[in-house]
N, C-alpha and C. Protein backbone atom coordinates (compact mmCIF):
# COMPACT_ATOMS: atom_id res chain seq x y z
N UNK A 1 -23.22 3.97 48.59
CA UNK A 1 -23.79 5.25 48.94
C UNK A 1 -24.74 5.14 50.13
N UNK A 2 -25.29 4.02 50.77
CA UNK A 2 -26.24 3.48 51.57
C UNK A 2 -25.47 2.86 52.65
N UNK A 3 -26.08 3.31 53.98
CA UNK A 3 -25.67 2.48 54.69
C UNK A 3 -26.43 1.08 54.60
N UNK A 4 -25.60 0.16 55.39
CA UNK A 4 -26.72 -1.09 55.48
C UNK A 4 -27.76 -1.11 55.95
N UNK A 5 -28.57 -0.63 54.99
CA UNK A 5 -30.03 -0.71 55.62
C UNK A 5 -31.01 -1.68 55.10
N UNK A 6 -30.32 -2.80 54.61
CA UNK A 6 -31.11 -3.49 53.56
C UNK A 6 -31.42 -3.13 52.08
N UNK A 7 -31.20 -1.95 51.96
CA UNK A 7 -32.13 -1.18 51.03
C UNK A 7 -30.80 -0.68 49.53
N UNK A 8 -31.29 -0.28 48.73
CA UNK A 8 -30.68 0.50 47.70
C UNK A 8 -31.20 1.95 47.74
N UNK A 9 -31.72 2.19 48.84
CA UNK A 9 -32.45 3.61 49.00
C UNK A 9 -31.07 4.88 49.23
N UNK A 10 -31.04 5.85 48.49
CA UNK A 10 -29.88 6.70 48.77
C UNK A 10 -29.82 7.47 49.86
N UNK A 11 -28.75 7.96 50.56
CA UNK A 11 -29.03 8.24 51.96
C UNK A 11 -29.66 9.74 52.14
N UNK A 12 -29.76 9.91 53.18
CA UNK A 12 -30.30 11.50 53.24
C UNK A 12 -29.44 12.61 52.80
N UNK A 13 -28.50 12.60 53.07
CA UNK A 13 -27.80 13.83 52.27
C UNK A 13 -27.74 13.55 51.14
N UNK A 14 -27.51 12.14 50.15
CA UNK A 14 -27.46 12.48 48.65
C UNK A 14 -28.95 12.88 48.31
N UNK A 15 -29.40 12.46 49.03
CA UNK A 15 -31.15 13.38 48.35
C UNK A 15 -31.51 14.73 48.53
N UNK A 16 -30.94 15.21 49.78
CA UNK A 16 -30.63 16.62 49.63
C UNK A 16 -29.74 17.30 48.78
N UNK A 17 -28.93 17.05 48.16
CA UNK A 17 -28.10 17.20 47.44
C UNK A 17 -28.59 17.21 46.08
N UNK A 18 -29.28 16.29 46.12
CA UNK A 18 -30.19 16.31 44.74
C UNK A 18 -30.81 17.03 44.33
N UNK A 19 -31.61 17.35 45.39
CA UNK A 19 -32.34 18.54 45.42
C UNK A 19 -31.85 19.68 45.23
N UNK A 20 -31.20 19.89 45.54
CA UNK A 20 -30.10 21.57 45.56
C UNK A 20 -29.44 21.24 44.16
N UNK A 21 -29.02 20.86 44.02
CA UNK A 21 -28.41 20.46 42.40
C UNK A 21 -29.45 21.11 41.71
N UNK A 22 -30.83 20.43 41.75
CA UNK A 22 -31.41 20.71 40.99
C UNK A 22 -32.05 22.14 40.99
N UNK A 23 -31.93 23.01 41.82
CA UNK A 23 -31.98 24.05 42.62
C UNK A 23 -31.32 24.85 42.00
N UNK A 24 -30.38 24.73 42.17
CA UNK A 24 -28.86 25.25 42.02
C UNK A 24 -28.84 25.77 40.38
N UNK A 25 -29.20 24.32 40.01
CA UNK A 25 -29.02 24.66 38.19
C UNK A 25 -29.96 25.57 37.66
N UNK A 26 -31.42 25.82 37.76
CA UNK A 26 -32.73 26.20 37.77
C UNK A 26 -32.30 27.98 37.79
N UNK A 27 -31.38 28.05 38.75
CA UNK A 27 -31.05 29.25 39.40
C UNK A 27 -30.30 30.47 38.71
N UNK A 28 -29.00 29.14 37.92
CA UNK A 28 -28.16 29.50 37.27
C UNK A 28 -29.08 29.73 35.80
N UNK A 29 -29.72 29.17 35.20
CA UNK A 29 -30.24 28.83 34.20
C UNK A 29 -30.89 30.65 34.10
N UNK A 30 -32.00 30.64 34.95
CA UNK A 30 -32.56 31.52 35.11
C UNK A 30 -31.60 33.17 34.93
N UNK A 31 -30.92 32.98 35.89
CA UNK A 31 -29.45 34.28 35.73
C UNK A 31 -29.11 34.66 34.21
N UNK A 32 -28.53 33.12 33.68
CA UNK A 32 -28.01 33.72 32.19
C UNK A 32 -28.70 33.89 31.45
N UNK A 33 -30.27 33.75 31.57
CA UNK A 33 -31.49 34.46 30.62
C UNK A 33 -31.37 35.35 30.62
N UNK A 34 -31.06 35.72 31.92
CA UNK A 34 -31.58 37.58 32.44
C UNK A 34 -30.02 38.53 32.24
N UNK A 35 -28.82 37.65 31.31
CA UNK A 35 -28.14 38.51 31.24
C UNK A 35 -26.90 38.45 32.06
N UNK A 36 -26.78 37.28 33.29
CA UNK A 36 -26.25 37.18 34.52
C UNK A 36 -25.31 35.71 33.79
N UNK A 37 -25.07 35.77 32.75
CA UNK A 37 -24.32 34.43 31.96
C UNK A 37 -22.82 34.40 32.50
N UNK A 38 -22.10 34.95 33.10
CA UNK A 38 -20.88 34.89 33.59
C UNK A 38 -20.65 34.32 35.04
N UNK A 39 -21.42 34.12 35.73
CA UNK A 39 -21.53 33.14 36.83
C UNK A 39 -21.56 31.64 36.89
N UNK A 40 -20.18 31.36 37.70
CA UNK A 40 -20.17 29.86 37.78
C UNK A 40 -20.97 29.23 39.12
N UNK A 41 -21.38 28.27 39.10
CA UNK A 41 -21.67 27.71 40.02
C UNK A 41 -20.63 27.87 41.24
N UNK A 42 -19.49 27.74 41.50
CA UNK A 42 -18.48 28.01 42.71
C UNK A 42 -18.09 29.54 42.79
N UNK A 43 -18.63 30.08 41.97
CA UNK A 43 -18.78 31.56 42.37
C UNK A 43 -20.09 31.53 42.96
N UNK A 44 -21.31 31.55 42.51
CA UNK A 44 -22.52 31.34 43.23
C UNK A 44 -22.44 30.59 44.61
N UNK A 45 -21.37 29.57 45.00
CA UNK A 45 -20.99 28.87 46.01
C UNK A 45 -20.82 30.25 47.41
N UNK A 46 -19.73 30.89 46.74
CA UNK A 46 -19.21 32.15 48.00
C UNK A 46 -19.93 33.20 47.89
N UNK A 47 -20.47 33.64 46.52
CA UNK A 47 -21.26 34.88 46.38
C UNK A 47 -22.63 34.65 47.84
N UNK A 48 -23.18 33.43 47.35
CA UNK A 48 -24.42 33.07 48.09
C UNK A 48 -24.28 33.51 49.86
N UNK A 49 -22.88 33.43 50.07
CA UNK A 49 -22.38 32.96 51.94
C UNK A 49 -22.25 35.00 51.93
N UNK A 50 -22.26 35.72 51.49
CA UNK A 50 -21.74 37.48 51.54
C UNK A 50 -23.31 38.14 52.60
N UNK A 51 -23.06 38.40 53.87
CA UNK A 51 -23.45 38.85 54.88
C UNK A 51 -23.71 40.13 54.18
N UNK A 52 -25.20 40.29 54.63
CA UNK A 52 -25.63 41.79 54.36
C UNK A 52 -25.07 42.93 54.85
N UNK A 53 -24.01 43.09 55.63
CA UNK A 53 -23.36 44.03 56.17
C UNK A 53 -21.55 43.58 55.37
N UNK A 54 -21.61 42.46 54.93
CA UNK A 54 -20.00 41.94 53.92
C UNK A 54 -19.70 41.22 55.21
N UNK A 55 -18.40 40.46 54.17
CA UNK A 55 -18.03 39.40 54.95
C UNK A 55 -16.39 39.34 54.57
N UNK A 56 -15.40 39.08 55.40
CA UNK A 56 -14.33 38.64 55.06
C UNK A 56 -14.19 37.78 54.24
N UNK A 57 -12.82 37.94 53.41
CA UNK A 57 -12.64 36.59 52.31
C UNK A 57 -12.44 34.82 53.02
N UNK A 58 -11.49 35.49 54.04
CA UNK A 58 -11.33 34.20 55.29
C UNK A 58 -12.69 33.25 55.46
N UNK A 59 -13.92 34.31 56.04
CA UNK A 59 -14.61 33.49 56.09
C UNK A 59 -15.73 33.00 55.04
N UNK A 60 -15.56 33.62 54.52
CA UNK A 60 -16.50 33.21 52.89
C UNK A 60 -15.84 31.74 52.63
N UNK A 61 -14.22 31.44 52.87
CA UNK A 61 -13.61 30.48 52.51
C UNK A 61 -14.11 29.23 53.11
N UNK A 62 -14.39 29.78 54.66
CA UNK A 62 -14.51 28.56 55.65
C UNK A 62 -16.18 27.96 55.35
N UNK A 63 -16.80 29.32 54.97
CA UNK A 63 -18.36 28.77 55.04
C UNK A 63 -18.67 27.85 53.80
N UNK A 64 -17.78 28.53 52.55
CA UNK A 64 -17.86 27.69 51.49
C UNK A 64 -16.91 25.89 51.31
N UNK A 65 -16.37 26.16 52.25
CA UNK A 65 -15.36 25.02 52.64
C UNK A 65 -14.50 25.02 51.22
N UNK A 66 -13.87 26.08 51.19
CA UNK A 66 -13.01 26.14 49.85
C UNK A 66 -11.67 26.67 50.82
N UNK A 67 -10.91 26.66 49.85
CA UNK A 67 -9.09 27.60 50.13
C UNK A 67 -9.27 28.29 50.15
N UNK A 68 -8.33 29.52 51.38
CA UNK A 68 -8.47 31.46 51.19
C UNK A 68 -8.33 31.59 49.90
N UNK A 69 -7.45 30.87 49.50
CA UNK A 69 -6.49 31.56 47.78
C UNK A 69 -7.84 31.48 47.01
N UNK A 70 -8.22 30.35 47.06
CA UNK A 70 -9.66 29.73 45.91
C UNK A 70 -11.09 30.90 46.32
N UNK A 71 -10.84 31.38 47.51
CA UNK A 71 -12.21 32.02 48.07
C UNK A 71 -11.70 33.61 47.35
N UNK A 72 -10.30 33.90 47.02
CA UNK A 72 -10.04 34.82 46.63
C UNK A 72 -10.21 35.17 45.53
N UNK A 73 -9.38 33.60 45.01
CA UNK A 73 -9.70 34.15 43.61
C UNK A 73 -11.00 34.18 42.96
N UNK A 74 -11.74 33.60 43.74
CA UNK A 74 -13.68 33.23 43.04
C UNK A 74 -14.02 35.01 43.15
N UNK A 75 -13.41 35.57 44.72
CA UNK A 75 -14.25 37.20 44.87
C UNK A 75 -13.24 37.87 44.04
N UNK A 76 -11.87 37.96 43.49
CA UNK A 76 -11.80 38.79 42.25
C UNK A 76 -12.23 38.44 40.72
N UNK A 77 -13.04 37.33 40.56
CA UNK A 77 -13.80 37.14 39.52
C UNK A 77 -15.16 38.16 39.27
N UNK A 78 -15.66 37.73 40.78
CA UNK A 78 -17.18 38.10 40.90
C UNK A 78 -16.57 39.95 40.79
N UNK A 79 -15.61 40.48 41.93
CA UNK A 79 -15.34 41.78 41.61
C UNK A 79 -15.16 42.66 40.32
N UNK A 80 -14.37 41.51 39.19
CA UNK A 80 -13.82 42.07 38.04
C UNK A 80 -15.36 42.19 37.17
N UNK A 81 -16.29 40.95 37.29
CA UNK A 81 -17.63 40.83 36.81
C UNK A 81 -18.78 42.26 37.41
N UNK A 82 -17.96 42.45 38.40
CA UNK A 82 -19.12 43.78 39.17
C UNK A 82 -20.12 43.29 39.70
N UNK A 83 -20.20 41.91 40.81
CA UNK A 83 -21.22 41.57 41.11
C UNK A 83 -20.73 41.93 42.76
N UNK A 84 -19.35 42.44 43.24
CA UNK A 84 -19.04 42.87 44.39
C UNK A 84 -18.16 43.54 44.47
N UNK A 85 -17.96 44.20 45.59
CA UNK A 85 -17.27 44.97 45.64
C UNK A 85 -16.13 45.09 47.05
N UNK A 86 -15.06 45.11 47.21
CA UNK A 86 -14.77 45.41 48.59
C UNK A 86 -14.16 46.15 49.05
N UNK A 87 -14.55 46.35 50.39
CA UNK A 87 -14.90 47.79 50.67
C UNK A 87 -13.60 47.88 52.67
N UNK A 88 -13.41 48.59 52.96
CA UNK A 88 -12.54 48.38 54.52
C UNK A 88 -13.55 48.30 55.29
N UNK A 89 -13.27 47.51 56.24
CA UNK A 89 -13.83 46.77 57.36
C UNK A 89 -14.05 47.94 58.60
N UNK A 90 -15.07 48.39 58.85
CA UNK A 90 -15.17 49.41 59.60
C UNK A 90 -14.97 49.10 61.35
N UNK A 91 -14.63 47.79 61.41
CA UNK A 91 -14.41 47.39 63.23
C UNK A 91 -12.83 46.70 62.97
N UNK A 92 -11.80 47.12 61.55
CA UNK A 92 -10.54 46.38 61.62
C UNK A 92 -10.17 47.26 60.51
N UNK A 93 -9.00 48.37 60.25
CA UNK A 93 -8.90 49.31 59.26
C UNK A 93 -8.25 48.13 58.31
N UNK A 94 -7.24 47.26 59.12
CA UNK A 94 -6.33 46.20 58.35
C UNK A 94 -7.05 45.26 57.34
N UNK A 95 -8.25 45.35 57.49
CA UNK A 95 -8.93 44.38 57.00
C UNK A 95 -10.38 45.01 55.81
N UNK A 96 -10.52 44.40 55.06
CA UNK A 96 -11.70 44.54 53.94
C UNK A 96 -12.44 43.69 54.05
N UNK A 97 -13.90 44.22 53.78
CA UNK A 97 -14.95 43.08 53.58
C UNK A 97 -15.34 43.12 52.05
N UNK A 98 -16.16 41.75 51.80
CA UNK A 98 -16.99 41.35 50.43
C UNK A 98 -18.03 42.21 50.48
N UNK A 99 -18.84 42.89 49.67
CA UNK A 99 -19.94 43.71 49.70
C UNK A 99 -20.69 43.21 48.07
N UNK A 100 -21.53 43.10 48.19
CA UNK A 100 -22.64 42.77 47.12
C UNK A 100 -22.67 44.51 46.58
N UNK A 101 -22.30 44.65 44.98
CA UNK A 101 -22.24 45.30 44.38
C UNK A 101 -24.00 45.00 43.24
N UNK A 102 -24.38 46.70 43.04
CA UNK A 102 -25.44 46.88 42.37
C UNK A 102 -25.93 45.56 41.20
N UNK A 103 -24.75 45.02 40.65
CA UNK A 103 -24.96 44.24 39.80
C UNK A 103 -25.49 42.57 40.22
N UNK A 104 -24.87 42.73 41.66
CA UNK A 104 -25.20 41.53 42.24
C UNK A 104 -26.38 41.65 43.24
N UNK A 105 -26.93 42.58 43.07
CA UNK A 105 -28.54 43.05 43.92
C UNK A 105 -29.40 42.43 43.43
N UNK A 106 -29.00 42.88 41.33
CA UNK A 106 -30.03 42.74 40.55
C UNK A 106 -29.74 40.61 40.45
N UNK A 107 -28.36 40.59 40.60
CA UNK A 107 -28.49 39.31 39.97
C UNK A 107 -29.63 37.96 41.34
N UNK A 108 -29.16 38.99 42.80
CA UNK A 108 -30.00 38.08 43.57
C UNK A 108 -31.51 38.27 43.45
N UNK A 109 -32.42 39.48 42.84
CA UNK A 109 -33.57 39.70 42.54
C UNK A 109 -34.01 38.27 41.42
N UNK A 110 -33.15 38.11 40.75
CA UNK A 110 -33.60 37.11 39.38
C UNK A 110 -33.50 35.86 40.47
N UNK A 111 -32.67 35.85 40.92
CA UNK A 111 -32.46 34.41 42.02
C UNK A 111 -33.30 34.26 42.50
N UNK A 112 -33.65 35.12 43.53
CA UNK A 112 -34.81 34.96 44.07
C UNK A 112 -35.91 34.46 43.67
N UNK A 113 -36.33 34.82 42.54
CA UNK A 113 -37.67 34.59 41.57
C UNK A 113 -37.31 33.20 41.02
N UNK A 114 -36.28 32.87 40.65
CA UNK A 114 -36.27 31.15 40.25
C UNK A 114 -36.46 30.49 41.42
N UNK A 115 -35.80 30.71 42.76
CA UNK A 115 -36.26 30.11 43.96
C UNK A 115 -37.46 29.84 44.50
N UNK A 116 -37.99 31.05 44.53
CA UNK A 116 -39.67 30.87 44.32
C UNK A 116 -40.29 30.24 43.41
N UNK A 117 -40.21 30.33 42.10
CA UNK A 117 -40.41 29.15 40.87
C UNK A 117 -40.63 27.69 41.27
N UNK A 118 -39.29 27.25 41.61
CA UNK A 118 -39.05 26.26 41.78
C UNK A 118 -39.55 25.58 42.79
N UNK A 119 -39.71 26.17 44.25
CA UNK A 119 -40.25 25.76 45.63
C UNK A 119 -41.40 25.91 45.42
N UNK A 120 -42.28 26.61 44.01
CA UNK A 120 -43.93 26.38 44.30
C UNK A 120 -43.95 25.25 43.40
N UNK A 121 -43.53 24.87 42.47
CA UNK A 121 -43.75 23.90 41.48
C UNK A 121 -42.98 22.41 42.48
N UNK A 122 -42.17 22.41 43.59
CA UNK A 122 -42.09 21.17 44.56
C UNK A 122 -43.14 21.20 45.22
N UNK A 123 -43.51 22.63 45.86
CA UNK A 123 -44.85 22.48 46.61
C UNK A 123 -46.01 21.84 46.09
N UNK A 124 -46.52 22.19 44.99
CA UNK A 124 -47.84 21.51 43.77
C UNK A 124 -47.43 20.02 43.59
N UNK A 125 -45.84 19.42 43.47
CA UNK A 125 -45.54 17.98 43.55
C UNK A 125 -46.07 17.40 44.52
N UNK A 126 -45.17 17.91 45.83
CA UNK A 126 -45.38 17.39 47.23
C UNK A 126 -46.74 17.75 47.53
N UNK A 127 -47.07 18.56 47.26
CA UNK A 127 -48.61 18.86 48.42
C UNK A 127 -47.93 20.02 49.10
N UNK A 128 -48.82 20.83 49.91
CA UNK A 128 -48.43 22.00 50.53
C UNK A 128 -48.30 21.04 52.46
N UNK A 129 -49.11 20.11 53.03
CA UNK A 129 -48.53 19.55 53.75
C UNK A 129 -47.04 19.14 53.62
N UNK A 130 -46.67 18.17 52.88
CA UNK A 130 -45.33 17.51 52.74
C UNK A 130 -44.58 18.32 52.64
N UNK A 131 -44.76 19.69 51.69
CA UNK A 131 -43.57 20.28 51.78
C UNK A 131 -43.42 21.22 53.04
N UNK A 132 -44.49 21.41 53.59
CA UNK A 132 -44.48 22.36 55.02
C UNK A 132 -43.82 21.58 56.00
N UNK A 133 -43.76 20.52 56.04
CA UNK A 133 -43.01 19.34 56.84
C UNK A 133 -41.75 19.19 57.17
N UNK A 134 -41.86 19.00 55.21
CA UNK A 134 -40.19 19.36 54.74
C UNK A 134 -39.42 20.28 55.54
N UNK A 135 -39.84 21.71 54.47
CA UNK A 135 -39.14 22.84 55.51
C UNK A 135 -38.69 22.48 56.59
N UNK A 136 -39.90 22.01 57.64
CA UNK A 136 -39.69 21.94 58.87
C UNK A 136 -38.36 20.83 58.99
N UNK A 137 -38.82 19.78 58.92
CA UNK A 137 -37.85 18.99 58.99
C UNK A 137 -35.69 19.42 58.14
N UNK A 138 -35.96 19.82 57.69
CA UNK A 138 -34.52 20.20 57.43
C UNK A 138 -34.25 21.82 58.11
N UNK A 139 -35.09 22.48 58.61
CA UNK A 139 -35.31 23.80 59.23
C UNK A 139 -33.78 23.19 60.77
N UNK A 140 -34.88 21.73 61.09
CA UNK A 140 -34.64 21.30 63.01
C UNK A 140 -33.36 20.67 62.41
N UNK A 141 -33.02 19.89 61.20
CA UNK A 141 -31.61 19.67 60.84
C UNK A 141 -31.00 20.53 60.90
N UNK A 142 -30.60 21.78 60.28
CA UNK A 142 -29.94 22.74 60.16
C UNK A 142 -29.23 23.28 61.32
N UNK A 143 -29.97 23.05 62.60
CA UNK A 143 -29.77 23.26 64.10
C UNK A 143 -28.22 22.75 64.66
N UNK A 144 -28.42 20.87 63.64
CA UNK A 144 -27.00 20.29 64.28
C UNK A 144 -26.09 20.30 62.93
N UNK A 145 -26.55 20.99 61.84
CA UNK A 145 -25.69 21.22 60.59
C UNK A 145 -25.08 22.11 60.15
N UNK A 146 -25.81 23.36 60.74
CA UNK A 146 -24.90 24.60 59.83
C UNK A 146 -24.27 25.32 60.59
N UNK A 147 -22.68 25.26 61.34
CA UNK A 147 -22.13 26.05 62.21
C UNK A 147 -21.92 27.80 61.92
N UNK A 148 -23.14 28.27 61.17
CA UNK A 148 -23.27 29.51 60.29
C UNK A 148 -23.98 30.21 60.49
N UNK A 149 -24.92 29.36 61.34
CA UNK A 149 -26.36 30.07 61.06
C UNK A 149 -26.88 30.56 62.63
């Protein structure tokens, strides 16, 4: 898992990864308290990538790095669940976008609040320096990482 660095130290992305895992779960956890128990994690995968104005299934696929078919079938889950909805593409009649449906407003309100949860209780770990750092530092990563953003 390491390059040769001498070390048994895990590399930077599995520690990010770790992190989000643990993120991730916290998130989910939180949801099916509040009622939001029908969400999988790889639905939360494409739900998460849905542009405030919607997004094609195409590219929900590419951002999630999943299959059209797989990106499809995750948004007629989330659709049949009522957490979206889709709606015609108002710059392509041929085409429909993903739209975050009422149910999935409320489910990102609960999200939200575990996110916050969780990033103040790393912050009180780390210190409010380290984690201001943090941010930063994966903020200036993100620059050569996320062809999305």
């Amino acid at each position: 898992m390491s390059a040769d660095r001498g070390t048994d130290e895990p590399n930077l992305g599995l520690l990010c990864f770790i992190a989000y895992r643990a993120m991730e779960a916290r998130v989910l956890d939180a949801l099916a308290s509040a009622g939001f128990d029908d969400l999988t994690p790889a639905q939360g995968r494409v739900f998460a990538r849905i542009g405030p104005n919607g997004t094609r299934v195409t590219d929900l696929a590419e951002q999630a790095r999943v299959t059209k078919q797989t990106a499809a079938f995750l948004v007629d889950q989330l659709e049949r669940a009522g957490y979206v909805r889709r709606v015609p593409d108002p710059r392509d009649a041929r085409a429909r976008l993903v739209t975050i449906a009422e149910r999935g407003e409320a489910a990102i309100t609960v999200a939200r609040g575990a996110e916050a949860q969780v990033e103040a209780e790393w912050t009180r770990h780390l210190g409010r320096q380290a984690a201001s750092q943090l941010r930063r530092a994966l903020t200036r990563l993100r620059e050569i990482t996320d062809p999305y953003e």
